[in-house]
Protein backbone atom coordinates (compact mmCIF):
# COMPACT_ATOMS: atom_id res chain seq x y z
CA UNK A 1 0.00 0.00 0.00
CA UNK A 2 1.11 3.37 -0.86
CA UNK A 3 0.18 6.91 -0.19
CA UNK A 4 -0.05 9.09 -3.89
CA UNK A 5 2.66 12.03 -2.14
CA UNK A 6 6.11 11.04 -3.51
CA UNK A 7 8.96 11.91 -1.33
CA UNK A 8 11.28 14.55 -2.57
CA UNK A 9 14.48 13.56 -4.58
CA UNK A 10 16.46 17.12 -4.94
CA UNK A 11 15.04 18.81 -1.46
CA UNK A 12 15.94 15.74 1.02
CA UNK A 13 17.85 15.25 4.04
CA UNK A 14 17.40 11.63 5.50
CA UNK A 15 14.51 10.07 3.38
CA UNK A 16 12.58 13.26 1.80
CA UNK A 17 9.80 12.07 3.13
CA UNK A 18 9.16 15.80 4.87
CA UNK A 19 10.42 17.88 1.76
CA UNK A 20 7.57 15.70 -0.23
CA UNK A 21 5.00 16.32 1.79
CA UNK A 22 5.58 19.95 1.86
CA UNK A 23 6.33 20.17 -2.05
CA UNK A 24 2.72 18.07 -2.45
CA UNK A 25 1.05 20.98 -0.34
CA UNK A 26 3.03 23.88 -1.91
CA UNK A 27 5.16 24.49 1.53
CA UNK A 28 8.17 25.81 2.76
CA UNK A 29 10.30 22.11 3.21
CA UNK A 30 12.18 23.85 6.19
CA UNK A 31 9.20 25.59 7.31
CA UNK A 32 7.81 22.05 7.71
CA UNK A 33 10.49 20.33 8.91
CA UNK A 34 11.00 23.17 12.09
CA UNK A 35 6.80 22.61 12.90
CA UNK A 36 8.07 18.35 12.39
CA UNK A 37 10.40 18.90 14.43
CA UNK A 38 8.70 21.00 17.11
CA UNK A 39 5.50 18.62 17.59
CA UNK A 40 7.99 15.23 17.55
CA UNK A 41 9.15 16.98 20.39
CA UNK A 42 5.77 16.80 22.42
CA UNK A 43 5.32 13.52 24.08
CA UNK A 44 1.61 12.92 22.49
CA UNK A 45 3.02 12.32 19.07
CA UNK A 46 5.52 9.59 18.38
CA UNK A 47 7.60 11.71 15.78
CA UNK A 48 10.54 9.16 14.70
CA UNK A 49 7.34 6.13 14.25
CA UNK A 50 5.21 8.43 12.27
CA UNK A 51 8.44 8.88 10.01
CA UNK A 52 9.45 5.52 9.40
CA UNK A 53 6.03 4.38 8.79
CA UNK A 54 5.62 7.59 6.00
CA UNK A 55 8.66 6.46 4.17
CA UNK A 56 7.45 2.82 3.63
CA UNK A 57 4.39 4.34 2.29
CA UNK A 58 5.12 7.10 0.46
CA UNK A 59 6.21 6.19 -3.48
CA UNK A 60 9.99 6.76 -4.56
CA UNK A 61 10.64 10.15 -6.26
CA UNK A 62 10.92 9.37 -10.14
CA UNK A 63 14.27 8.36 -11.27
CA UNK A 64 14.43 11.37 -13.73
């Protein structure tokens, strides 16, 4: 199963799984990966799961 947001291939850091989300929403990627960054830090929201589990999901950026 896969999510239709593709994870970024020029704007990424560890998996461009952040920088895809924001590029699929018309974001700033380090806008979005401050505010990631920020609520991972709460203890309510399991940051580094919610991650991992978005880059299995998300589709490969195209090999172009």
């Amino acid at each position: 199963m896969h999510i239709p947001v593709k994870r970024s291939k020029n704007n990424q850091i560890f998996g461009g799984v952040i920088a895809g989300l924001c590029e699929n929403f018309d974001w700033n990627p380090a806008v979005g990966r401050i505010l990631y960054v920020l609520l991972s830090l709460t203890p309510a929201f399991p940051g580094i799961i919610v991650y991992l589990v978005l880059l299995l999901l998300m589709e490969k950026p195209d090999e172009n």
